[in-house]
C-alpha atoms as a PDB file:
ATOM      1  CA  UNK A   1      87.420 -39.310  -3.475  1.00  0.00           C
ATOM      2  CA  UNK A   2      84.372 -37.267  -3.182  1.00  0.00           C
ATOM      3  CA  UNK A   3      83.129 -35.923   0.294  1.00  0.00           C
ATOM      4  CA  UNK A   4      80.288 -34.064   1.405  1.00  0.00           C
ATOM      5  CA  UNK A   5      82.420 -30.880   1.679  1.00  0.00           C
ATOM      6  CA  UNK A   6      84.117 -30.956  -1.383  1.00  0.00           C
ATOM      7  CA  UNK A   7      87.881 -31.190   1.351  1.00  0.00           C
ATOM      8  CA  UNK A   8      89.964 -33.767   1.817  1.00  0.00           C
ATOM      9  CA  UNK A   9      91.530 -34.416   5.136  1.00  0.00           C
ATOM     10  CA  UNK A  10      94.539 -36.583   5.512  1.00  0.00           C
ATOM     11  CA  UNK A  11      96.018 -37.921   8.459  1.00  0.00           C
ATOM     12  CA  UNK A  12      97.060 -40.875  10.535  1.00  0.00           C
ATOM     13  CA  UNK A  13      93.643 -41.324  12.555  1.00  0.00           C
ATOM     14  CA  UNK A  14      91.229 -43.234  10.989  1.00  0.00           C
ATOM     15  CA  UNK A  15      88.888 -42.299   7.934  1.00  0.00           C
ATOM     16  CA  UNK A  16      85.416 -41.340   8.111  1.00  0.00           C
ATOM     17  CA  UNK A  17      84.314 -44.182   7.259  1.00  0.00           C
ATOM     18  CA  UNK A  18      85.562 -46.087  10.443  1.00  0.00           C
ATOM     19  CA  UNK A  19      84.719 -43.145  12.680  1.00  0.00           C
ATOM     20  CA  UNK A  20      87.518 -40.797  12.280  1.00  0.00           C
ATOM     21  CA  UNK A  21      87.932 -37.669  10.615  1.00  0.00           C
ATOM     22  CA  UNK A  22      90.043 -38.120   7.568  1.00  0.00           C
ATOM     23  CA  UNK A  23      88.982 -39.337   4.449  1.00  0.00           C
ATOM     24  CA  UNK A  24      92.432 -40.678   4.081  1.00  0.00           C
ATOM     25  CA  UNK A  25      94.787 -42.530   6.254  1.00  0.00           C
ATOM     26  CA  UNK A  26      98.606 -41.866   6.377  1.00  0.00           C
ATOM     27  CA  UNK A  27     101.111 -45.370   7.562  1.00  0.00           C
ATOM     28  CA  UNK A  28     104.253 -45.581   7.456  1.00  0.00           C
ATOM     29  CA  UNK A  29     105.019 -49.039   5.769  1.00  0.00           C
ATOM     30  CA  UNK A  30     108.215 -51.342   7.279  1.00  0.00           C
ATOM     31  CA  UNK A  31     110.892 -52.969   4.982  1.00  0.00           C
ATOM     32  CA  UNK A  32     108.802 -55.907   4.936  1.00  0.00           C
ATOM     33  CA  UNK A  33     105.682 -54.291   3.788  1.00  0.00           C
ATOM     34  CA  UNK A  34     103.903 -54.286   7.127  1.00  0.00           C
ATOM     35  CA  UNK A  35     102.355 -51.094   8.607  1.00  0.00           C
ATOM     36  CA  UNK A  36     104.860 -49.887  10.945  1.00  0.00           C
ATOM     37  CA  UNK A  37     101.695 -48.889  13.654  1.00  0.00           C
ATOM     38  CA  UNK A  38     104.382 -47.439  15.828  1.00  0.00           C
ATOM     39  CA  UNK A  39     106.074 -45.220  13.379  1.00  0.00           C
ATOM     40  CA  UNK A  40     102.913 -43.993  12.378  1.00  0.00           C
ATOM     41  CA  UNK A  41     101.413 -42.250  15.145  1.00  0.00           C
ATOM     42  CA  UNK A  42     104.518 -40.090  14.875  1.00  0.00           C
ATOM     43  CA  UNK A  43     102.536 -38.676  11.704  1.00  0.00           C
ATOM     44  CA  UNK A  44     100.123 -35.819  12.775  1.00  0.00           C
ATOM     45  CA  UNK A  45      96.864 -36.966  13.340  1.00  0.00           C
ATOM     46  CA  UNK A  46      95.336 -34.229  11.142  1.00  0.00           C
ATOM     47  CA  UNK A  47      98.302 -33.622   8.491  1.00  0.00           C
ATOM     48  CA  UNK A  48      96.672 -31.826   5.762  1.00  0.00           C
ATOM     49  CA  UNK A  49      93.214 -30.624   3.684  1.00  0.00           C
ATOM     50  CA  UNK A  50      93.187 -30.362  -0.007  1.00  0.00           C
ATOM     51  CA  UNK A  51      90.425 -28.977  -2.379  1.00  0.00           C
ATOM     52  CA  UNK A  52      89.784 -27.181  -5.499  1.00  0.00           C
ATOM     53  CA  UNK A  53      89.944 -23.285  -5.550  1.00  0.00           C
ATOM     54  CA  UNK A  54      89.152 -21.661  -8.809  1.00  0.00           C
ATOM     55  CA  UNK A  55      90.109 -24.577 -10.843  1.00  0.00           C
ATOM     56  CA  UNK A  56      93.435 -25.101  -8.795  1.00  0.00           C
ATOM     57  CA  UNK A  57      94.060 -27.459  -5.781  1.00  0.00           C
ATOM     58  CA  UNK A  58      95.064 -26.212  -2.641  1.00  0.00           C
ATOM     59  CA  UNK A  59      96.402 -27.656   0.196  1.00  0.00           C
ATOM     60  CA  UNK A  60      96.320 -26.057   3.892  1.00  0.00           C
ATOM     61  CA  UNK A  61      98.474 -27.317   6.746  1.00  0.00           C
ATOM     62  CA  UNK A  62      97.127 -28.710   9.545  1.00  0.00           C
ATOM     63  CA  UNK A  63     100.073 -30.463  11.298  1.00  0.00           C
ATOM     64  CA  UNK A  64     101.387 -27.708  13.895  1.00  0.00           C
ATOM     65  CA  UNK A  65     104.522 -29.508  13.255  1.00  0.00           C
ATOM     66  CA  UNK A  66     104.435 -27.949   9.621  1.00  0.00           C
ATOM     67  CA  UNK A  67     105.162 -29.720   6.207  1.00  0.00           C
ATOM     68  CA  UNK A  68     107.796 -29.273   3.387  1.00  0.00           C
ATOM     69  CA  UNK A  69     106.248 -29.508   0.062  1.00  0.00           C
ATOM     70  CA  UNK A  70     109.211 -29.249  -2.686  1.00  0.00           C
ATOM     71  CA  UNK A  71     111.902 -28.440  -0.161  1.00  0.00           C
ATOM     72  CA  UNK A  72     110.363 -25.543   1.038  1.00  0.00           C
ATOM     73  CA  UNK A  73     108.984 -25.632   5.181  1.00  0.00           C
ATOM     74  CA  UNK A  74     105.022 -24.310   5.632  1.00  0.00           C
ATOM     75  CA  UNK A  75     103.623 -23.984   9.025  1.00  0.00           C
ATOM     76  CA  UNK A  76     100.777 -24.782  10.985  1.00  0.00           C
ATOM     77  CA  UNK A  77      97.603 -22.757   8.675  1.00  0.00           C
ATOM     78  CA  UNK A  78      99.760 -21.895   5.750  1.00  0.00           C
ATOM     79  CA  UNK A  79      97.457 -22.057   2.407  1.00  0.00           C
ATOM     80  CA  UNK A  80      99.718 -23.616  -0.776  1.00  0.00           C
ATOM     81  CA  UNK A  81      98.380 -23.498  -4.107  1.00  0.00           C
ATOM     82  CA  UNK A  82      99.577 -26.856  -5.486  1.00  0.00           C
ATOM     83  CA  UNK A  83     101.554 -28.012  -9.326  1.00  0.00           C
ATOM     84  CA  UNK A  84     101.831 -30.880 -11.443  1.00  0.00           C
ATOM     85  CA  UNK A  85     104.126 -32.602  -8.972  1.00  0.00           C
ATOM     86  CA  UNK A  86     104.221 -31.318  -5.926  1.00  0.00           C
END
């Protein structure tokens, strides 16, 4: 996905495209493959930016609910430098 600030934003609002500000949206998907619109808007509506630092992707935390990223908690502003698998 390329965007005009080199970012992407991820989240359960809509994308850019239909007038929101992520370029990608988060859904929670019920057992019968429908998009569970209720269990979704539990997921932050700005959860997370990654880009491309010096060759390496980064991710910053948006959610002020925080995010675990291989079992370990990172809150609200915390900068991760991502893996192969993470």
């Amino acid at each position: 996905i390329v965007t005009a600030d080199a970012m992407l934003h991820v989240g359960r609002g809509w994308p850019r495209g239909g007038g929101g500000d992520n370029d990608v949206r988060l859904l929670l998907q019920a057992r019968d493959g429908s998009v569970d619109e209720q269990a979704s808007a539990l997921i932050s509506r700005r959860h997370f930016d990654v880009w491309i630092e010096n060759e390496r992707p980064m991710l910053r935390v948006a959610s002020t609910n925080g995010l675990r990223i291989n079992m370990k908690a990172h809150g609200v502003d915390s900068l991760v430098p991502l893996a192969d698998g993470d």
